[in-house]
C-alpha atoms as a PDB file:
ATOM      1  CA  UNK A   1     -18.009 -48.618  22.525  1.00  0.00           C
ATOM      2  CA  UNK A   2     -14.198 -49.909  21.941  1.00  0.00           C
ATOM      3  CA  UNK A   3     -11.922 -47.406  19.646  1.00  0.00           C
ATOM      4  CA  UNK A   4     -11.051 -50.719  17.989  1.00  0.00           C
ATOM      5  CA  UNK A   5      -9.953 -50.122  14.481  1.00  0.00           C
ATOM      6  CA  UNK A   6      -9.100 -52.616  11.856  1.00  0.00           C
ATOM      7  CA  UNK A   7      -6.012 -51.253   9.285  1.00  0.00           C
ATOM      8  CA  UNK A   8      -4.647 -52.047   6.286  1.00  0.00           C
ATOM      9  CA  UNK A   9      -1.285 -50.481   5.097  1.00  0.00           C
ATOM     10  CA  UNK A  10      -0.867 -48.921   1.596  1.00  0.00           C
ATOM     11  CA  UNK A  11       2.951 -49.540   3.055  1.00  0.00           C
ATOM     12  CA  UNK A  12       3.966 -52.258   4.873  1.00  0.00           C
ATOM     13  CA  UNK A  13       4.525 -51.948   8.525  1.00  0.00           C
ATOM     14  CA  UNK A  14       8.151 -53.391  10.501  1.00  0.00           C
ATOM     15  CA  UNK A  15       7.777 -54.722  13.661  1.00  0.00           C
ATOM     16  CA  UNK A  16      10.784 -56.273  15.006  1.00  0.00           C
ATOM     17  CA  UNK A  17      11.042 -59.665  16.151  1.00  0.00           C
ATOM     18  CA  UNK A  18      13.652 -59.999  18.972  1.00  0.00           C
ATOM     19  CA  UNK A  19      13.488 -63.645  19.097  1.00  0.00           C
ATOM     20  CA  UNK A  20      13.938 -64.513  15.541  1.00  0.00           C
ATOM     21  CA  UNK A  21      16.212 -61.496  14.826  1.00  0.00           C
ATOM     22  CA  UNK A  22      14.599 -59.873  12.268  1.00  0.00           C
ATOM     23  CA  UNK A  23      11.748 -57.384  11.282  1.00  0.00           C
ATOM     24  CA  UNK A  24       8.145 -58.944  10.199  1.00  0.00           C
ATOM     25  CA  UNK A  25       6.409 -56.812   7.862  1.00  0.00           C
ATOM     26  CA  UNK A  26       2.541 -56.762   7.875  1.00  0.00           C
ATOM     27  CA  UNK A  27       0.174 -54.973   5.672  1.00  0.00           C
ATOM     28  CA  UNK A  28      -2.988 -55.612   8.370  1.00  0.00           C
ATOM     29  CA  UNK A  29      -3.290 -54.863  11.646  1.00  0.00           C
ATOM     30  CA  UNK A  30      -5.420 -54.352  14.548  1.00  0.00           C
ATOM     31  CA  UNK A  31      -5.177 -50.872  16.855  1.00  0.00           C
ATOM     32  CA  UNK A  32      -6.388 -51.309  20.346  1.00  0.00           C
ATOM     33  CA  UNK A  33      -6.955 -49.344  23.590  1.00  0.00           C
ATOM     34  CA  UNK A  34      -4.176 -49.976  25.759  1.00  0.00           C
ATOM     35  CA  UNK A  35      -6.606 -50.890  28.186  1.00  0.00           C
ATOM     36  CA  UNK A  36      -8.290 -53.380  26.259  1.00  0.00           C
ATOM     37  CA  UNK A  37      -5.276 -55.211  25.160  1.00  0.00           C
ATOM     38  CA  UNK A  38      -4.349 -55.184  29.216  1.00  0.00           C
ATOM     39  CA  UNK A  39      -7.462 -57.146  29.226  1.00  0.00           C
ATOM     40  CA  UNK A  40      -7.221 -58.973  26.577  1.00  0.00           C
ATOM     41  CA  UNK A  41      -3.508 -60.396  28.458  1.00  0.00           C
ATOM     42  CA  UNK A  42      -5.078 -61.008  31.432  1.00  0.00           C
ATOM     43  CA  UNK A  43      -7.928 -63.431  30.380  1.00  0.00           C
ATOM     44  CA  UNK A  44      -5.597 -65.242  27.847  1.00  0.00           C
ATOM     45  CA  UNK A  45      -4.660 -68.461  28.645  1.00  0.00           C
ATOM     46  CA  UNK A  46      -1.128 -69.868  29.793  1.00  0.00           C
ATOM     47  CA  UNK A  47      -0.770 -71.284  26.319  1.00  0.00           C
ATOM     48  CA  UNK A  48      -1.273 -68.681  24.126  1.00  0.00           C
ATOM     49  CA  UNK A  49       0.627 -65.761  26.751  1.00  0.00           C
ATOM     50  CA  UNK A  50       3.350 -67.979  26.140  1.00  0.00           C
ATOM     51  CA  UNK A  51       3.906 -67.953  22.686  1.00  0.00           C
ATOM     52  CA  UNK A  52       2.639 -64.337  22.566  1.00  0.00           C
ATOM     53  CA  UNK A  53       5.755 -63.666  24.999  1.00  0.00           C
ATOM     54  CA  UNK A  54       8.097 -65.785  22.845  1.00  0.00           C
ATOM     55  CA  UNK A  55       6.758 -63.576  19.838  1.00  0.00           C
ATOM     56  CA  UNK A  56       7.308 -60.226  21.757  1.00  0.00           C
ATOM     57  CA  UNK A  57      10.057 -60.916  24.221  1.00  0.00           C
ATOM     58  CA  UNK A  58      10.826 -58.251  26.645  1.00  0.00           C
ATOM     59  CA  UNK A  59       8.375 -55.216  25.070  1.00  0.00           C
ATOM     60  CA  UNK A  60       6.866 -53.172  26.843  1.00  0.00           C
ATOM     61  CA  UNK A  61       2.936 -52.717  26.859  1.00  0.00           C
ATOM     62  CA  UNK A  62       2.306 -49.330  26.083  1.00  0.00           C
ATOM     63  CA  UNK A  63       0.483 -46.548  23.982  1.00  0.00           C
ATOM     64  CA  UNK A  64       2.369 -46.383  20.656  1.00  0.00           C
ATOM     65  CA  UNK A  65       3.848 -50.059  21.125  1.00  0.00           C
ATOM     66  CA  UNK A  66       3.529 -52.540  18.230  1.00  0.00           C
ATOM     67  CA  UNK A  67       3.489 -55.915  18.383  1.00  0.00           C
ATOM     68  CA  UNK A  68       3.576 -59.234  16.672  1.00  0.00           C
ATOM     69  CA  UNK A  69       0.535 -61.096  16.321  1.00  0.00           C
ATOM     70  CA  UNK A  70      -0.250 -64.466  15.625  1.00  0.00           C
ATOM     71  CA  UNK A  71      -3.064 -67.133  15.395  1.00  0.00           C
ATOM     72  CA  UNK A  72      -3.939 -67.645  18.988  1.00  0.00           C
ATOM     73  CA  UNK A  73      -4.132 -63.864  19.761  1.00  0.00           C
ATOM     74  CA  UNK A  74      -5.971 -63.104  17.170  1.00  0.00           C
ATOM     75  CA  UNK A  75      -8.009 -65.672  18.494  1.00  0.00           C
ATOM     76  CA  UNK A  76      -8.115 -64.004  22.269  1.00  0.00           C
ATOM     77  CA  UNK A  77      -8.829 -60.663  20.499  1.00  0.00           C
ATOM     78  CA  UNK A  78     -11.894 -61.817  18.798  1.00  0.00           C
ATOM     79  CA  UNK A  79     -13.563 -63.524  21.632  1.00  0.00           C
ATOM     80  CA  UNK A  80     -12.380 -59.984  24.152  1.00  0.00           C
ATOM     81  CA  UNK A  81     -14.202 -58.000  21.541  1.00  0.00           C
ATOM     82  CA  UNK A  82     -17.422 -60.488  21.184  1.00  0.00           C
ATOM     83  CA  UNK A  83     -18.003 -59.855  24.263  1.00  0.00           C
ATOM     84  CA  UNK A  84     -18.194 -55.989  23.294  1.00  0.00           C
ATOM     85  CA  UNK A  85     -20.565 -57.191  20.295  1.00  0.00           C
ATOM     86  CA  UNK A  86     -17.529 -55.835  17.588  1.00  0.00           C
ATOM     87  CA  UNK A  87     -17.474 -58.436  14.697  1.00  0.00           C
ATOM     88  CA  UNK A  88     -13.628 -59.227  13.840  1.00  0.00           C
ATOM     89  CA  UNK A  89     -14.359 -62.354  11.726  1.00  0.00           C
ATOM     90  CA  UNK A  90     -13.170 -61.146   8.561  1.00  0.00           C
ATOM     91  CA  UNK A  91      -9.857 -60.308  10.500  1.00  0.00           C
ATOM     92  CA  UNK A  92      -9.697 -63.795  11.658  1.00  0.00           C
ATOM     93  CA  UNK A  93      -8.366 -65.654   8.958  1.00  0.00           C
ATOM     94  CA  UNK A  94      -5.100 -66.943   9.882  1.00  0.00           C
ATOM     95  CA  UNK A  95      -3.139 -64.281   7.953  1.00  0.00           C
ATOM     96  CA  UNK A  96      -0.706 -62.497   9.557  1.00  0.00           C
ATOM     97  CA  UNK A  97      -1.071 -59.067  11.399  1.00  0.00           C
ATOM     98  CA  UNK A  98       0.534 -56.672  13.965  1.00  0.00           C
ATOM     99  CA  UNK A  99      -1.435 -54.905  16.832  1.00  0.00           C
ATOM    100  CA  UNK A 100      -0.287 -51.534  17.692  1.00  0.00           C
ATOM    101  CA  UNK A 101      -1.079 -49.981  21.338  1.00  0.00           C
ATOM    102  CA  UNK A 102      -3.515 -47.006  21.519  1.00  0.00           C
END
């Protein structure tokens, strides 16, 4: 079984966004096994890897990273964690979120 955990902040959470210049601050977020997100990258299509680099330019993949999420992860998260029978669809509801490395 994943250490998947769903989280939402009493206090909202910066994450800085290198390509827009500025921090995003999220209330909900998703904290995931550096392993899974690993494969979570590899099986995501050109399209979404993409924007998720244009949305996290240059950082690193790591325990204790955070990152900017957006639709079309959140979208290769849920179907990763389908697969491990972990129900996410009340996190995936377009709203925004940040993912931080475990």
């Amino acid at each position: 079984m994943s250490n998947l955990k769903m989280v939402v902040e009493s206090t909202p959470i910066n994450v800085s966004h290198d390509t827009y210049r500025r921090e995003c601050r999220y209330t909900r977020g998703l904290h995931i096994p550096l392993q899974d997100f690993q494969s979570i990258l590899e099986n995501m299509c050109p399209e979404i890897k993409l924007y998720f680099d244009f949305h996290n330019p240059g950082k690193q993949i790591q325990q204790g990273t955070y990152l900017n999420g957006h639709s079309g992860l959140a979208k290769s998260i849920k179907n990763y964690y389908e697969q491990l029978k972990n129900d996410l669809d009340r996190f995936y509801n377009g709203q925004d979120f940040y993912v931080k490395i475990i």
